[in-house]
Protein backbone atom coordinates (compact mmCIF):
# COMPACT_ATOMS: atom_id res chain seq x y z
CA UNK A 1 7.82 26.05 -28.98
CA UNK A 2 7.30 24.61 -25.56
CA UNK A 3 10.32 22.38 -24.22
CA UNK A 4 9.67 18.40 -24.86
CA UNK A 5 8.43 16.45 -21.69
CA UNK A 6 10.98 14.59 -20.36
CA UNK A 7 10.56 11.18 -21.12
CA UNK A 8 13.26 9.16 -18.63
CA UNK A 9 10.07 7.46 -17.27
CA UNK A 10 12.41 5.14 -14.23
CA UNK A 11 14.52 8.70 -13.18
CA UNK A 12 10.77 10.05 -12.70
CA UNK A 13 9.48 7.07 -11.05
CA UNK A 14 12.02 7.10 -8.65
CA UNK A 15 12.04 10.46 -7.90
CA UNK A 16 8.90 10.38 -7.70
CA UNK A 17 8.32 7.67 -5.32
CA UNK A 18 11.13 9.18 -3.25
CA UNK A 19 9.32 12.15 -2.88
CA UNK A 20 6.02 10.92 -2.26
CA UNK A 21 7.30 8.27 0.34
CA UNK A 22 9.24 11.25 2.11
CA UNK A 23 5.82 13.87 1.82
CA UNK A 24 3.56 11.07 3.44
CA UNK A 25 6.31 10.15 5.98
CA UNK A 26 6.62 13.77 7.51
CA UNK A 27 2.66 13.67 7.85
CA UNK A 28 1.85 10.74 8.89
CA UNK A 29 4.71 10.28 11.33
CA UNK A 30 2.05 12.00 14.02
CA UNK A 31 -0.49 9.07 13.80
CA UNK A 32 1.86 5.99 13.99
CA UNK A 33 0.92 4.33 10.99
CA UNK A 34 3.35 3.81 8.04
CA UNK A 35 2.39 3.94 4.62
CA UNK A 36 2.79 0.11 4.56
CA UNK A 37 0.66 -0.35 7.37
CA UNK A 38 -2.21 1.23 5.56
CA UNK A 39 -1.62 -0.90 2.85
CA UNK A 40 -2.51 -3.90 5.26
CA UNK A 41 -5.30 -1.70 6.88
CA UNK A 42 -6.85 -1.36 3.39
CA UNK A 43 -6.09 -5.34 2.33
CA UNK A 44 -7.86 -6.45 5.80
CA UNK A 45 -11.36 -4.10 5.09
CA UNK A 46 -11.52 -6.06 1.85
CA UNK A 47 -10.81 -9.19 3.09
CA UNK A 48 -10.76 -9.01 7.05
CA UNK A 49 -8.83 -12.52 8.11
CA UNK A 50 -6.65 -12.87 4.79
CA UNK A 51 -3.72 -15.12 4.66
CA UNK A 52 -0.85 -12.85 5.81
CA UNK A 53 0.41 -14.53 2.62
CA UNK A 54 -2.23 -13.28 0.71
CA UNK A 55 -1.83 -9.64 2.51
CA UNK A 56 2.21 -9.91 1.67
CA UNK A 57 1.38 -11.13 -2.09
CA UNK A 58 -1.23 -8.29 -2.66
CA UNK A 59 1.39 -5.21 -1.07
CA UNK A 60 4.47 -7.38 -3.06
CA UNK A 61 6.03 -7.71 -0.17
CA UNK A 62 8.60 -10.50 0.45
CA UNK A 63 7.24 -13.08 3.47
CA UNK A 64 9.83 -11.92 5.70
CA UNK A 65 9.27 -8.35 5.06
CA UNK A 66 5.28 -8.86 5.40
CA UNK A 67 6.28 -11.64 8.74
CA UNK A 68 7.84 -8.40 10.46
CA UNK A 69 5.31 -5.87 9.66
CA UNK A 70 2.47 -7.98 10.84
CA UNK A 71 4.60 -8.20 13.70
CA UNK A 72 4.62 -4.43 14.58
CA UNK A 73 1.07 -4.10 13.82
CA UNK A 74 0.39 -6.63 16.29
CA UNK A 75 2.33 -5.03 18.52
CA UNK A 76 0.57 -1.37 18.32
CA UNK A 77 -2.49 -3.25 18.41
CA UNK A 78 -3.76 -2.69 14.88
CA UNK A 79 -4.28 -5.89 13.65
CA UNK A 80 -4.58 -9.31 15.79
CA UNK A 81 -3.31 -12.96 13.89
CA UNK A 82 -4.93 -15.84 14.82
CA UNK A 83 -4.02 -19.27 13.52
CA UNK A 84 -5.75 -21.11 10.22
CA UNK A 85 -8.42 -23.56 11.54
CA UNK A 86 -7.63 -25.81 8.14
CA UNK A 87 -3.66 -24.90 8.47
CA UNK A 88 -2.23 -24.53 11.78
CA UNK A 89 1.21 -23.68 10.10
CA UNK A 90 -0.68 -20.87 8.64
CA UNK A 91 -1.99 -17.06 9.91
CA UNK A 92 -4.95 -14.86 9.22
CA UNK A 93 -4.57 -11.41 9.94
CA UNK A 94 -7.60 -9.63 11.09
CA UNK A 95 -8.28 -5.93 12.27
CA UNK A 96 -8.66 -4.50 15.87
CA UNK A 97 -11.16 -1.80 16.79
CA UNK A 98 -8.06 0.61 17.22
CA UNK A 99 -6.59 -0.92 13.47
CA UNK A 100 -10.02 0.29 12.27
CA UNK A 101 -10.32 3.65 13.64
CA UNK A 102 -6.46 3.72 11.79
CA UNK A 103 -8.06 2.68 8.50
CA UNK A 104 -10.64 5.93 8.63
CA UNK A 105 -7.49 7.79 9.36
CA UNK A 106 -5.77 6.46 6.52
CA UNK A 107 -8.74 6.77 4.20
CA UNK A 108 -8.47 10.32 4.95
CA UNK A 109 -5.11 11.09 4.25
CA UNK A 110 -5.68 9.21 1.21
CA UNK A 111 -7.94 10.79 -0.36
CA UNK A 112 -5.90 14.37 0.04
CA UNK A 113 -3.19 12.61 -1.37
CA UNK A 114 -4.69 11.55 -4.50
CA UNK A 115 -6.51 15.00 -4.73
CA UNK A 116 -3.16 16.32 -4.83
CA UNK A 117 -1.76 13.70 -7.23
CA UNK A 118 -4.57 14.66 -9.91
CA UNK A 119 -4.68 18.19 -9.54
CA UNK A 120 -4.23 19.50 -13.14
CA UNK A 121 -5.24 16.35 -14.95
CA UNK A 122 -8.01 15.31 -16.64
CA UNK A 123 -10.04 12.46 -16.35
CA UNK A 124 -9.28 11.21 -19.50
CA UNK A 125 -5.51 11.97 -18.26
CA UNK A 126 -5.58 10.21 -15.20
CA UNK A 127 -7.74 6.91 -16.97
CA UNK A 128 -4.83 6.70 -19.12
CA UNK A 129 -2.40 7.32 -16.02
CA UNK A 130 -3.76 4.60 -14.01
CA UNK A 131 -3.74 2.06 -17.02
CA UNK A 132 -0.10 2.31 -17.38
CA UNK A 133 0.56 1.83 -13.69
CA UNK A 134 -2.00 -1.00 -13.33
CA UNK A 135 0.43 -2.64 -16.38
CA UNK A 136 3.61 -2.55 -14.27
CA UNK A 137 3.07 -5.59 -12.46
CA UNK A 138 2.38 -7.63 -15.74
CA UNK A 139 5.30 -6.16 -17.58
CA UNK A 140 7.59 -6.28 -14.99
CA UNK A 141 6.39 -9.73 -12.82
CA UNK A 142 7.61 -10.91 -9.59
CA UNK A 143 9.72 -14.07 -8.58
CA UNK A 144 6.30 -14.73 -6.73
CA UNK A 145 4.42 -14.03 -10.46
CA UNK A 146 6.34 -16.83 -12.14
């Protein structure tokens, strides 16, 4: 008999994340963009000139969290913000030529990482994968969710 999976589903989440946050660290640390950042990157080419509200809500990050990163990505010159023309109080976010050459980049590294994170798996496997992730945020909402 083959031993039982182990079924401690947050120790292997957080292990888990640890190690995939550390593995995309040490190869990304060569291009400049963080993991968050391509979060944003990818955000912005679906919605170039969100809310950096909208940006924060979609990445769950907290406002001051998402205030800071937009800060640094301004800063490298990924992303440029530019005041709401209904809102002044308010900022879009849109991307730079260099944050879109990043977003190709990113793309890239993506798509090796989730080649990796399949590998072994069936379709079927990773439908039913990806439907239990996707139902984290609903079973487990945010102060923002409520």
């Amino acid at each position: 008999m083959t031993g039982a999976i182990d079924r401690r589903l947050v120790y292997l989440l957080n292990v888990g994340h640890r190690r995939l946050q550390r593995w995309i660290q040490a190869r990304t640390a060569d291009s400049g963009v963080t993991a968050a950042q391509s979060g944003v990157l990818f955000h912005l080419a679906r919605q170039d000139g969100a809310l950096i509200g909208e940006v924060g809500q979609a990445l769950d990050a907290a406002p001051s969290a998402m205030s800071g990163l937009a800060d640094r990505m301004v800063e490298s010159g990924l992303i440029e913000r530019r005041p709401d023309r209904r809102d002044g109080r308010a900022w879009r976010l849109f991307l730079t030529p260099a944050g879109r050459r990043a977003l190709v980049e990113a793309k890239n590294g993506l798509a090796d990482i989730n080649a990796r994170l399949s590998a072994g798996f069936s379709e079927e496997e990773m439908q039913v994968v990806a439907r239990w992730l996707s139902s984290l945020p609903g079973k487990f909402p945010s102060d923002q969710d409520r």
